[in-house]
C-alpha atoms as a PDB file:
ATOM      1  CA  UNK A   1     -89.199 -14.348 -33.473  1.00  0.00           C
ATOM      2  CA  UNK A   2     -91.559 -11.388 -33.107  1.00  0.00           C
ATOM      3  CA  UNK A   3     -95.383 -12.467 -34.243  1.00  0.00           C
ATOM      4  CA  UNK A   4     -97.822  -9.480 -34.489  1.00  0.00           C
ATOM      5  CA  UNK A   5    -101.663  -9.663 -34.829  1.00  0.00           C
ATOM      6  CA  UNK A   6    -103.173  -7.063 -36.796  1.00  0.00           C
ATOM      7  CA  UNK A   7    -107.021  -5.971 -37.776  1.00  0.00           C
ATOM      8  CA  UNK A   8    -109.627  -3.308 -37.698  1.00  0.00           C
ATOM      9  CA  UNK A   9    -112.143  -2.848 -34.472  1.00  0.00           C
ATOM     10  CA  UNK A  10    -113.278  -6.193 -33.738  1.00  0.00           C
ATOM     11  CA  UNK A  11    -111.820  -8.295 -35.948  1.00  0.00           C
ATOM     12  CA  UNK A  12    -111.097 -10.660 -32.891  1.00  0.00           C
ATOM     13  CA  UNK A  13    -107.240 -10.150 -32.825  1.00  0.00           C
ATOM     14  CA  UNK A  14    -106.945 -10.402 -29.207  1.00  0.00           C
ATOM     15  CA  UNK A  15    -108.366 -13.905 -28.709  1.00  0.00           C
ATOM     16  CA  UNK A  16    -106.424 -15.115 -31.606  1.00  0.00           C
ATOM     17  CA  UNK A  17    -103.259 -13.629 -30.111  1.00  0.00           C
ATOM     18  CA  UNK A  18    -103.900 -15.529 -26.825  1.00  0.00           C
ATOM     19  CA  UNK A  19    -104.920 -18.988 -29.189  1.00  0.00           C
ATOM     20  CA  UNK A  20    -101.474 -18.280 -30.714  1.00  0.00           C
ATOM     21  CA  UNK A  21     -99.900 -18.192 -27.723  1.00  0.00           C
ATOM     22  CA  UNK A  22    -101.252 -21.509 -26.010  1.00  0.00           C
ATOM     23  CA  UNK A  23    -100.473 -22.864 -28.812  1.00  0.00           C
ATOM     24  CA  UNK A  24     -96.779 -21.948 -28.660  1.00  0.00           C
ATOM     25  CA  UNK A  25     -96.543 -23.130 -25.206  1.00  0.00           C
ATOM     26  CA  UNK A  26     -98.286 -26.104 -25.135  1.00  0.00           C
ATOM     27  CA  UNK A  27     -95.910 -27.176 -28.673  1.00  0.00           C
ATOM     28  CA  UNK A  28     -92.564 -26.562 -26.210  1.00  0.00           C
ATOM     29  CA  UNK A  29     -91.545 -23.419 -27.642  1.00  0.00           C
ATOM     30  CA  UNK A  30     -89.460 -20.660 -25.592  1.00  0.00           C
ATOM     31  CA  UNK A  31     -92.401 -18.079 -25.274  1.00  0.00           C
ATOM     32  CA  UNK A  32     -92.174 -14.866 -23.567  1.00  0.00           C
ATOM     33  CA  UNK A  33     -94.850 -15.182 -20.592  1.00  0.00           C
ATOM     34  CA  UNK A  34     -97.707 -13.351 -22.106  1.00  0.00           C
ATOM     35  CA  UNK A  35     -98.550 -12.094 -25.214  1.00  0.00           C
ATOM     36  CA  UNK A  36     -98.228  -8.688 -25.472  1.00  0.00           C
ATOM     37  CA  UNK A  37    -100.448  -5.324 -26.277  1.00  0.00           C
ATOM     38  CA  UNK A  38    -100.108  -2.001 -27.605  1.00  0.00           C
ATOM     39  CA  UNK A  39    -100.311   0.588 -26.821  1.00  0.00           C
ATOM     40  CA  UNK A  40     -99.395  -1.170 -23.038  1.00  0.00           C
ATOM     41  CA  UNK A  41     -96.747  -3.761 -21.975  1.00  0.00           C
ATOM     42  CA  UNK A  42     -95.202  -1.512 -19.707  1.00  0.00           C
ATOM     43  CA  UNK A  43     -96.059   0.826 -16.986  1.00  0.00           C
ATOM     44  CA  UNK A  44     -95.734   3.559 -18.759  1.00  0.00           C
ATOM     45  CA  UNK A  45     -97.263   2.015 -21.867  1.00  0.00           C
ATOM     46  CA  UNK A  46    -100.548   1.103 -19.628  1.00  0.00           C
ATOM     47  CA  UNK A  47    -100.697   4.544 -18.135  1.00  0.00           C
ATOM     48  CA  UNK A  48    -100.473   5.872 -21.838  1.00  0.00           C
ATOM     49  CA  UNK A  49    -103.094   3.527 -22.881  1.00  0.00           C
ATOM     50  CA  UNK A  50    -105.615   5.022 -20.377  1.00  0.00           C
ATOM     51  CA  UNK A  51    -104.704   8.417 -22.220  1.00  0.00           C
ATOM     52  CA  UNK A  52    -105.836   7.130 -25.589  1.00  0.00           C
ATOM     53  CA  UNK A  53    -108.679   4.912 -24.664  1.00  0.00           C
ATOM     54  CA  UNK A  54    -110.668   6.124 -22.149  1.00  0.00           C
ATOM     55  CA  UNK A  55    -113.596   7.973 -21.320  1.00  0.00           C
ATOM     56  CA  UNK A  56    -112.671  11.961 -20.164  1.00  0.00           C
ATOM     57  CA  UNK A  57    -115.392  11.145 -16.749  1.00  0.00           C
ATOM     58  CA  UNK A  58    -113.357   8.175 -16.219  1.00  0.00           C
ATOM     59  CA  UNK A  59    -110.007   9.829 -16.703  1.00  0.00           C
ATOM     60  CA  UNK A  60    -110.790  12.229 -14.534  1.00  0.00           C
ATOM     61  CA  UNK A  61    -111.060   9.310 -11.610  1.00  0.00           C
ATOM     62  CA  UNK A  62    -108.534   7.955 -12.809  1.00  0.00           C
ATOM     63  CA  UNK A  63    -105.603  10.934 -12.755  1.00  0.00           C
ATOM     64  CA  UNK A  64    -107.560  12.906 -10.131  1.00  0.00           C
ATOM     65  CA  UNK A  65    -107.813  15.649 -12.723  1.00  0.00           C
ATOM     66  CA  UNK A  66    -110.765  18.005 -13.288  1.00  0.00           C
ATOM     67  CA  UNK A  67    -111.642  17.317 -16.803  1.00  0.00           C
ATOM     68  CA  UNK A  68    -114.481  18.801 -18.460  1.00  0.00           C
ATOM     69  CA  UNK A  69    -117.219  15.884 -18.978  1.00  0.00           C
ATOM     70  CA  UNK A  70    -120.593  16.133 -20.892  1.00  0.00           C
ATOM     71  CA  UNK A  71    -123.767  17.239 -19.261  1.00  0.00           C
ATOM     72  CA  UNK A  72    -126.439  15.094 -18.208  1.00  0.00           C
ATOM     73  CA  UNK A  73    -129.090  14.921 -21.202  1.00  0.00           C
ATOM     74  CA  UNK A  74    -126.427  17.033 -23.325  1.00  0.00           C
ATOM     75  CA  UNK A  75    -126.360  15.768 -27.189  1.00  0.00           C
ATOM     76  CA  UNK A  76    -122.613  15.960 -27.520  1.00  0.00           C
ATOM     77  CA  UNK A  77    -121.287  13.960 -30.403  1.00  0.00           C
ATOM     78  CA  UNK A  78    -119.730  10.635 -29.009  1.00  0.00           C
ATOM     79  CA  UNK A  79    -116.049  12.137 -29.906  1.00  0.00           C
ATOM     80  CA  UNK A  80    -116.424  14.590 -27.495  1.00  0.00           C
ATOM     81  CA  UNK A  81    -116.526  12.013 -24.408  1.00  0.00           C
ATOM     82  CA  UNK A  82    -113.302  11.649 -25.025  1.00  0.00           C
ATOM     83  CA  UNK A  83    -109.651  13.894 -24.242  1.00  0.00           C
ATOM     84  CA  UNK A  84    -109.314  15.735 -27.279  1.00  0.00           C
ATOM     85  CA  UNK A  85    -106.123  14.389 -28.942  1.00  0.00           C
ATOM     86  CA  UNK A  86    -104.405  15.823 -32.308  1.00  0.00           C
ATOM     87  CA  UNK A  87    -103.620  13.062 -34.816  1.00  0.00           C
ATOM     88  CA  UNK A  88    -100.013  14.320 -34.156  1.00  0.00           C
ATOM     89  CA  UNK A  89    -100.298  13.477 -30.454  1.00  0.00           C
ATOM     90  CA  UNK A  90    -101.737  10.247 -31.033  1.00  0.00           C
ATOM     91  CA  UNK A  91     -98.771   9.425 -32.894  1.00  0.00           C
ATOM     92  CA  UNK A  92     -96.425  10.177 -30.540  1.00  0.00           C
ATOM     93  CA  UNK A  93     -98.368   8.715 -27.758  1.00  0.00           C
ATOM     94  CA  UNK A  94     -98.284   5.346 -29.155  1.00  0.00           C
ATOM     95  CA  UNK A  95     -94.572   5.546 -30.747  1.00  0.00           C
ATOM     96  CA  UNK A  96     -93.780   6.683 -26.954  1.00  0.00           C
ATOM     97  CA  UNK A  97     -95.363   3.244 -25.396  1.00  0.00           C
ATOM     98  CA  UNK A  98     -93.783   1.248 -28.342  1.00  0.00           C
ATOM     99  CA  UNK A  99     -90.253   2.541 -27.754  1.00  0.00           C
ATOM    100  CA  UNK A 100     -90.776   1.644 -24.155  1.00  0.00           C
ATOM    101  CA  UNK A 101     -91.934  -2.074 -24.846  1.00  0.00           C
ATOM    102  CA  UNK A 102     -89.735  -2.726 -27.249  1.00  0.00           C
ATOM    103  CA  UNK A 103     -86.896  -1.245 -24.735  1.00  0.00           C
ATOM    104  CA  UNK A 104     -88.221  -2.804 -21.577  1.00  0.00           C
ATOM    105  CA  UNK A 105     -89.649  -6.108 -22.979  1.00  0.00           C
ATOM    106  CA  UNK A 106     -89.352  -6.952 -26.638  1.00  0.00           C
ATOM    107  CA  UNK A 107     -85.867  -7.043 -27.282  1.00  0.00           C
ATOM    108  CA  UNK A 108     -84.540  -8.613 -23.676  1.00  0.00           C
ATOM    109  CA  UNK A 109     -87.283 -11.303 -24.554  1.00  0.00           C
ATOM    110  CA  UNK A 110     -85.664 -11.869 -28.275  1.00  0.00           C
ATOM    111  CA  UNK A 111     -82.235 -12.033 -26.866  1.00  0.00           C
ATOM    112  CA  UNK A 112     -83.294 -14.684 -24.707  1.00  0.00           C
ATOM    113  CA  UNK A 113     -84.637 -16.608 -28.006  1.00  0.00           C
ATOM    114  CA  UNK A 114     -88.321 -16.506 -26.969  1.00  0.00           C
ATOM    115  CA  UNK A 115     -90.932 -15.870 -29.679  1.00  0.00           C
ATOM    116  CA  UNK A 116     -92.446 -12.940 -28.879  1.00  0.00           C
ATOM    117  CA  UNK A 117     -96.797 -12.334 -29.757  1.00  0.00           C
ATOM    118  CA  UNK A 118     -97.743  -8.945 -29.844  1.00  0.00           C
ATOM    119  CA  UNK A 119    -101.558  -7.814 -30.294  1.00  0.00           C
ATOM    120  CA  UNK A 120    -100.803  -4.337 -32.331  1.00  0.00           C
ATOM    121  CA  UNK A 121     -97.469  -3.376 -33.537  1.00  0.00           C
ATOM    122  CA  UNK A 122     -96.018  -1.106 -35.883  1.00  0.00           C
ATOM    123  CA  UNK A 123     -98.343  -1.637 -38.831  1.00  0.00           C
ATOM    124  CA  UNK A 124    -101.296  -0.339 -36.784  1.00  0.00           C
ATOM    125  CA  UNK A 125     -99.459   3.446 -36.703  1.00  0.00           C
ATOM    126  CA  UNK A 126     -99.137   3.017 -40.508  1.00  0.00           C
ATOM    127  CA  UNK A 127    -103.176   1.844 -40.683  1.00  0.00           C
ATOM    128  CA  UNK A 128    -104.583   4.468 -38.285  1.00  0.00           C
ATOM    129  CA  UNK A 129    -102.350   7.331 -37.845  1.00  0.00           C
ATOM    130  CA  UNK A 130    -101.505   7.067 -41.552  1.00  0.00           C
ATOM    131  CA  UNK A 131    -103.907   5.653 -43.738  1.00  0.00           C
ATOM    132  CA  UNK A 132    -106.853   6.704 -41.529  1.00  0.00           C
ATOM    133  CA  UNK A 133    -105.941  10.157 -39.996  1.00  0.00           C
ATOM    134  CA  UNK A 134    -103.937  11.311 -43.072  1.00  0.00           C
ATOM    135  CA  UNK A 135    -100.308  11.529 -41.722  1.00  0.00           C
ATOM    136  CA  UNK A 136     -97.324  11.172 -43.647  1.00  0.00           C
ATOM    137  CA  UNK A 137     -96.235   7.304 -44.439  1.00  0.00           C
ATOM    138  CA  UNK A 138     -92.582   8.388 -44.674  1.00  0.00           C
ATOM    139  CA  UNK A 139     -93.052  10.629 -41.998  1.00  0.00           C
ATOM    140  CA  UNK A 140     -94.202   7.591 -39.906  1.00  0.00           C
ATOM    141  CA  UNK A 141     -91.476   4.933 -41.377  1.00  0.00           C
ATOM    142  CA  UNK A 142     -89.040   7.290 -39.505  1.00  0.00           C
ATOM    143  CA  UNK A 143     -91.190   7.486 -36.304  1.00  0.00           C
ATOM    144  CA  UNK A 144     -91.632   3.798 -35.459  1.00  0.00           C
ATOM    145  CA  UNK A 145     -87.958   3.354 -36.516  1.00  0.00           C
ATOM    146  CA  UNK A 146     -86.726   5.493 -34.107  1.00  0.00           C
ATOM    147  CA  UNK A 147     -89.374   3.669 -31.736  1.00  0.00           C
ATOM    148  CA  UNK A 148     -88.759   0.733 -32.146  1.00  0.00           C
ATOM    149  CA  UNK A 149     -84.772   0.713 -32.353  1.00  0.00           C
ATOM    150  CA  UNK A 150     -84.961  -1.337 -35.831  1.00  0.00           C
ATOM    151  CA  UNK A 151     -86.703  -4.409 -34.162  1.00  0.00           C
ATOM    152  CA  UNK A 152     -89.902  -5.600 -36.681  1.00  0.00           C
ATOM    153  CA  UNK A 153     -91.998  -8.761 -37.003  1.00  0.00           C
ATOM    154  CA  UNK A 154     -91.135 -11.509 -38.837  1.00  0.00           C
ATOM    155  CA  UNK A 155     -94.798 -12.398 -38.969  1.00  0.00           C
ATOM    156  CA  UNK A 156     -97.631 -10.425 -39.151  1.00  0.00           C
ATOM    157  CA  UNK A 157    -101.292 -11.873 -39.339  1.00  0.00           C
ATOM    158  CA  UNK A 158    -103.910  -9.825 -40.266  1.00  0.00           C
ATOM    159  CA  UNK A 159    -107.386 -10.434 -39.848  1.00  0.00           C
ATOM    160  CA  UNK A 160    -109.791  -8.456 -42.046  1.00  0.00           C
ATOM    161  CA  UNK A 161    -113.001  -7.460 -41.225  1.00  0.00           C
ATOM    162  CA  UNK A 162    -115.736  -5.494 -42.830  1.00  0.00           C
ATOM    163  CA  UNK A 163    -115.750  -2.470 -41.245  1.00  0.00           C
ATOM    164  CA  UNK A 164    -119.663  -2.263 -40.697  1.00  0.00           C
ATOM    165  CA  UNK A 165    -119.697  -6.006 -38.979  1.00  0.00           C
ATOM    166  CA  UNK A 166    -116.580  -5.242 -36.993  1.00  0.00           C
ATOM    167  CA  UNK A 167    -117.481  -2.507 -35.304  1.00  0.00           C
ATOM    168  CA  UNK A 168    -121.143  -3.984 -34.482  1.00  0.00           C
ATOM    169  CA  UNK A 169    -119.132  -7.054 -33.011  1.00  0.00           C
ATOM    170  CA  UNK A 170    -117.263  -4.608 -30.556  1.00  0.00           C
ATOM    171  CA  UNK A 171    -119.966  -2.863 -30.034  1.00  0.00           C
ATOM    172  CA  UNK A 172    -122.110  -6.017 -28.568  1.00  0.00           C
ATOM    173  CA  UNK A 173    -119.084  -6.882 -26.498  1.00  0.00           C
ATOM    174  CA  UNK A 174    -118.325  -3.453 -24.478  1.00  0.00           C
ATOM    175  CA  UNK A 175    -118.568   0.267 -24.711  1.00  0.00           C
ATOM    176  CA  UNK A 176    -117.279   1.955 -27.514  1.00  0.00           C
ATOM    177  CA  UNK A 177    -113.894   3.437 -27.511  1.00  0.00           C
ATOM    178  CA  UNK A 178    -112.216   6.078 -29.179  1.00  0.00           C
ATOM    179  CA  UNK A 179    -111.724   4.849 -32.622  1.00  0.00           C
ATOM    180  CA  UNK A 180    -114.946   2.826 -32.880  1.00  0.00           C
ATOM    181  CA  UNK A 181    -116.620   6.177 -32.647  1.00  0.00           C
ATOM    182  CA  UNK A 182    -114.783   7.598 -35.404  1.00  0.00           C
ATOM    183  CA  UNK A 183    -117.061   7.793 -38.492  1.00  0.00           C
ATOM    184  CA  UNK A 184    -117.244   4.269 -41.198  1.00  0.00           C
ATOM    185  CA  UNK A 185    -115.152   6.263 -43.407  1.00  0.00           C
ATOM    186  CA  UNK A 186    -112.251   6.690 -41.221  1.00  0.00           C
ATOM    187  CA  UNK A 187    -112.535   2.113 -40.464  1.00  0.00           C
ATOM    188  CA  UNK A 188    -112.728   1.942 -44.569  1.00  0.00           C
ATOM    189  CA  UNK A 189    -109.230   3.766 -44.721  1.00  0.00           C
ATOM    190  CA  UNK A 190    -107.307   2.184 -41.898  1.00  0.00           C
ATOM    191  CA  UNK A 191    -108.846  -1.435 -43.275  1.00  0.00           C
ATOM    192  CA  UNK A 192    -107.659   0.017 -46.998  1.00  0.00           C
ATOM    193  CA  UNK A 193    -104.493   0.774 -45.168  1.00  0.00           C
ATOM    194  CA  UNK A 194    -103.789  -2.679 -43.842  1.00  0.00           C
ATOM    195  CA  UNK A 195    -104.761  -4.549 -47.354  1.00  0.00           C
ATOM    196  CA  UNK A 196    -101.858  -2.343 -49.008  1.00  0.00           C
ATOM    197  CA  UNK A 197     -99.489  -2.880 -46.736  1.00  0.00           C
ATOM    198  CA  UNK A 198     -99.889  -7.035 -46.620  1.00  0.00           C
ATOM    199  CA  UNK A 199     -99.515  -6.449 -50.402  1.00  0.00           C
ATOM    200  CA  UNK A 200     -96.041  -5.013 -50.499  1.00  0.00           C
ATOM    201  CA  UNK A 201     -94.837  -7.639 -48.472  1.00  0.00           C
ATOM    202  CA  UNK A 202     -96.719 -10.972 -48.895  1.00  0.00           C
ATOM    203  CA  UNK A 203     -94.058 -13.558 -47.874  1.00  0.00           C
ATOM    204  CA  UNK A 204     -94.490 -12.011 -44.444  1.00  0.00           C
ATOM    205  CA  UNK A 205     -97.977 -11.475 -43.730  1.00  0.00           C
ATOM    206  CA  UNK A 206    -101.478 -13.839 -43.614  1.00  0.00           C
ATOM    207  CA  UNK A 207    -104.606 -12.240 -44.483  1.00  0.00           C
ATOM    208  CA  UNK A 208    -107.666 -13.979 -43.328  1.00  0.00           C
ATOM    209  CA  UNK A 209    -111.166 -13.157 -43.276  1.00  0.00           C
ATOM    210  CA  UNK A 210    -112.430 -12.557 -40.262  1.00  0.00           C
ATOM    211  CA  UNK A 211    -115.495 -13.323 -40.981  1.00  0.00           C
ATOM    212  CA  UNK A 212    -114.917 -16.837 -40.494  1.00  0.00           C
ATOM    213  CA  UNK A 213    -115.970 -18.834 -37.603  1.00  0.00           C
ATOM    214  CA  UNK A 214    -113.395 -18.636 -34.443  1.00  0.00           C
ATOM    215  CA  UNK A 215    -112.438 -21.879 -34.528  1.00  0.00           C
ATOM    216  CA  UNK A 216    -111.158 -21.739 -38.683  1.00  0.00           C
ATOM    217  CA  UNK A 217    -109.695 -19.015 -37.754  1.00  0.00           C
ATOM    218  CA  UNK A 218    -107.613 -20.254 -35.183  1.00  0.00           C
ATOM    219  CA  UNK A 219    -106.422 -23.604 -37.343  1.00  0.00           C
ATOM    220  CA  UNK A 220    -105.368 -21.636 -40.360  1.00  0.00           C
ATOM    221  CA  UNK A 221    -103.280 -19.258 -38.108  1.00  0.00           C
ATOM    222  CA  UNK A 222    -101.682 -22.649 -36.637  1.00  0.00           C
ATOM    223  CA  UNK A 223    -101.314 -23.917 -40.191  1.00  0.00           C
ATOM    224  CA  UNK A 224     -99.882 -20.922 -41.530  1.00  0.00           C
ATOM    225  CA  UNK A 225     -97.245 -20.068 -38.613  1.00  0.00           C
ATOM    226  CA  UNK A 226     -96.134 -23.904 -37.550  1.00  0.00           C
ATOM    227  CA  UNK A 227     -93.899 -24.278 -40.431  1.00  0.00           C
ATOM    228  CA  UNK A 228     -92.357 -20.628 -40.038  1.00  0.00           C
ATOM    229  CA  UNK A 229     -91.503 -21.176 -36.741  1.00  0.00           C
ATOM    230  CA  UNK A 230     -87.765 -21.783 -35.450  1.00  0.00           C
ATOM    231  CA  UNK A 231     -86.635 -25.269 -34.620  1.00  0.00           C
ATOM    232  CA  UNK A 232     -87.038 -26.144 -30.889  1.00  0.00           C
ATOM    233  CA  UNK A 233     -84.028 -27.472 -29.049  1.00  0.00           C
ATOM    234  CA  UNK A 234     -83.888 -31.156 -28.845  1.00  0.00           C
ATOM    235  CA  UNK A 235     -84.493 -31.128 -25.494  1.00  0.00           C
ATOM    236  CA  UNK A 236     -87.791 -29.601 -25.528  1.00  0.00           C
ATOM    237  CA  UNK A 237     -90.929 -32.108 -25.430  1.00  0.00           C
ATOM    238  CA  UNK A 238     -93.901 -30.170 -27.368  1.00  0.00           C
ATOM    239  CA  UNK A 239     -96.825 -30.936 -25.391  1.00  0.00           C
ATOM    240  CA  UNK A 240    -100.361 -32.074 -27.523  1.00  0.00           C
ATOM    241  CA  UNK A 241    -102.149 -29.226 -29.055  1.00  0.00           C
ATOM    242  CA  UNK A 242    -105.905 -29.387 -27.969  1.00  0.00           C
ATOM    243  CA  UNK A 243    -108.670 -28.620 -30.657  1.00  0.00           C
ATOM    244  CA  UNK A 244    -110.319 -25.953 -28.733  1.00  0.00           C
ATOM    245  CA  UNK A 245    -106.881 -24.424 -26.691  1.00  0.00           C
ATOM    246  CA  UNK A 246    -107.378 -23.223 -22.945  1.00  0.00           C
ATOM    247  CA  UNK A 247    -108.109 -19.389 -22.827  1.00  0.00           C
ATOM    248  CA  UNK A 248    -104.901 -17.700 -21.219  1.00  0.00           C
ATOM    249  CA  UNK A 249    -105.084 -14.087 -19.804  1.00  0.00           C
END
C-alpha cells in the first residue's frame, strides 16, 4: 500500500507523515524504513531537490558553480534569490526524481508488501505545476504516468490550509523557499487545485483542516487509515500505540 500526504506550504504534512509512520510500526505492520519525500528519496532525487529548493548563494557552495547572487543592500524581488527555473523545467525536474524513487525505492518496497508513506507524490505536480503554474492537466496525467511506471496511492491525505496562515507557519519555522515566495495568488490556485482533485475521487482521499490542533490531526488520520489498511500476518504482534507517538527522522 502506497500512503501519500498532501497540502499547501505549511500545512504540517511532514510531521504527520512521520506520526503516520510510527504509527504503522509500532501497530506491527511491514513498513518500508522511512517515510519518504519528494522531490528526494534517492541520490539523484536529493541532488535534484537542492536544484529546486535552494538559495542560488547556497547553490553555488554547494555545486562549486559561479552563480550570479544578489548584491549586498540590492532590492531584488525574493524570486530572484533563486535559479531561475521555467515551469516546464520544474516539471520535468520533479517527474525526473519521481521516476527514480518510484524505480529505486517505491516499487521494490511494494513487492516486498511494505506500506509505503510518501510526503508529496503525484498530486502535488497536478496542484503546483498544473493548477498553480498553468500547465496542461492532460499534459501532466501523461508525465507522471510515464514517471511513475503506473504505480499510484491508494491513499492520499490531504491537509488543507489557508493559504495566508500556512505560509506564516513556514515562515516562523525557517527561511522561505521557492514556492513560499511565490505571490498568495499562485498558494490560492495550487490549494484550489488540491480541493478539486480530492473531489473527483473521494473514496480515496481525507481532507482535513489543518487548522486543527496537531494532536486532532494526528487521531483522525489514525482513524481514517486503520480500517483501510491490509490485514497483518498472524504472526505479527502490533505493539501499543502511544497518545503522543515518538518523533522518527
Amino acid at each position: 500500500m502506497l500512503i501519500a500526504l498532501e497540502g499547501g506550504e505549511g500545512s504540517g504534512k511532514s510531521t504527520q507523515a512521520k506520526v503516520l509512520y510510527g504509527r504503522l510500526c509500532q501497530a506491527g505492520y511491514s513498513v518500508h524504513p522511512r517515510p519518504l519525500r519528494e522531490p528526494g528519496g534517492t541520490a539523484l532525487g536529493e541532488k535534484l531537490r537542492t536544484l529546486v529548493s535552494l538559495p542560488r548563494e547556497v547553490l553555488a557552495a554547494v555545486w562549486g558553480q559561479s552563480l550570479v547572487t544578489p548584491q549586498p543592500g540590492s532590492q531584488l524581488a525574493a524570486k530572484e534569490l533563486w535559479l531561475p527555473i521555467s515551469a516546464a523545467a520544474e516539471l520535468f525536474l520533479f517527474a525526473a526524481s519521481r521516476a527514480q524513487l518510484v524505480s529505486e525505492v517505491i516499487r521494490p518496497a511494494l513487492a516486498r508488501g511494505s506500506i509505503v508513506v510518501i510526503d508529496r507524490f503525484v498530486h502535488s505536480t497536478l496542484a503546483y505545476q498544473g493548477y498553480g503554474r498553468g500547465l496542461d492537466l492532460e499534459l501532466l496525467d501523461h508525465v507522471n504516468r510515464l514517471a511513475t511506471q503506473g504505480v499510484a496511492p491508494d491513499l492520499v491525505i490531504l491537509l488543507d490550509v489557508d493559504p495566508v496562515k500556512g505560509i506564516a507557519r513556514k515562515r516562523r519555522a525557517q527561511d522561505m523557499s521557492r514556492f513560499e515566495a511565490e505571490d498568495i495568488e499562485f498558494h490560492r490556485k495550487v490549494r484550489q487545485g488540491y480541493l478539486e482533485l480530492s473531489q473527483r475521487d473521494p473514496q480515496r482521499w481525507l481532507v482535513l483542516d489543518a487548522g486543527l490542533p496537531r494532536a486532532e490531526v494526528t487521531r483522525l488520520v489514525w482513524e481514517w487509515v486503520a480500517p483501510r489498511l491490509p490485514a497483518r500476518p498472524a504472526s505479527a504482534a502490533p505493539a501499543s500505540i502511544p497518545e503522543k507517538p515518538k518523533r522518527l527522522l
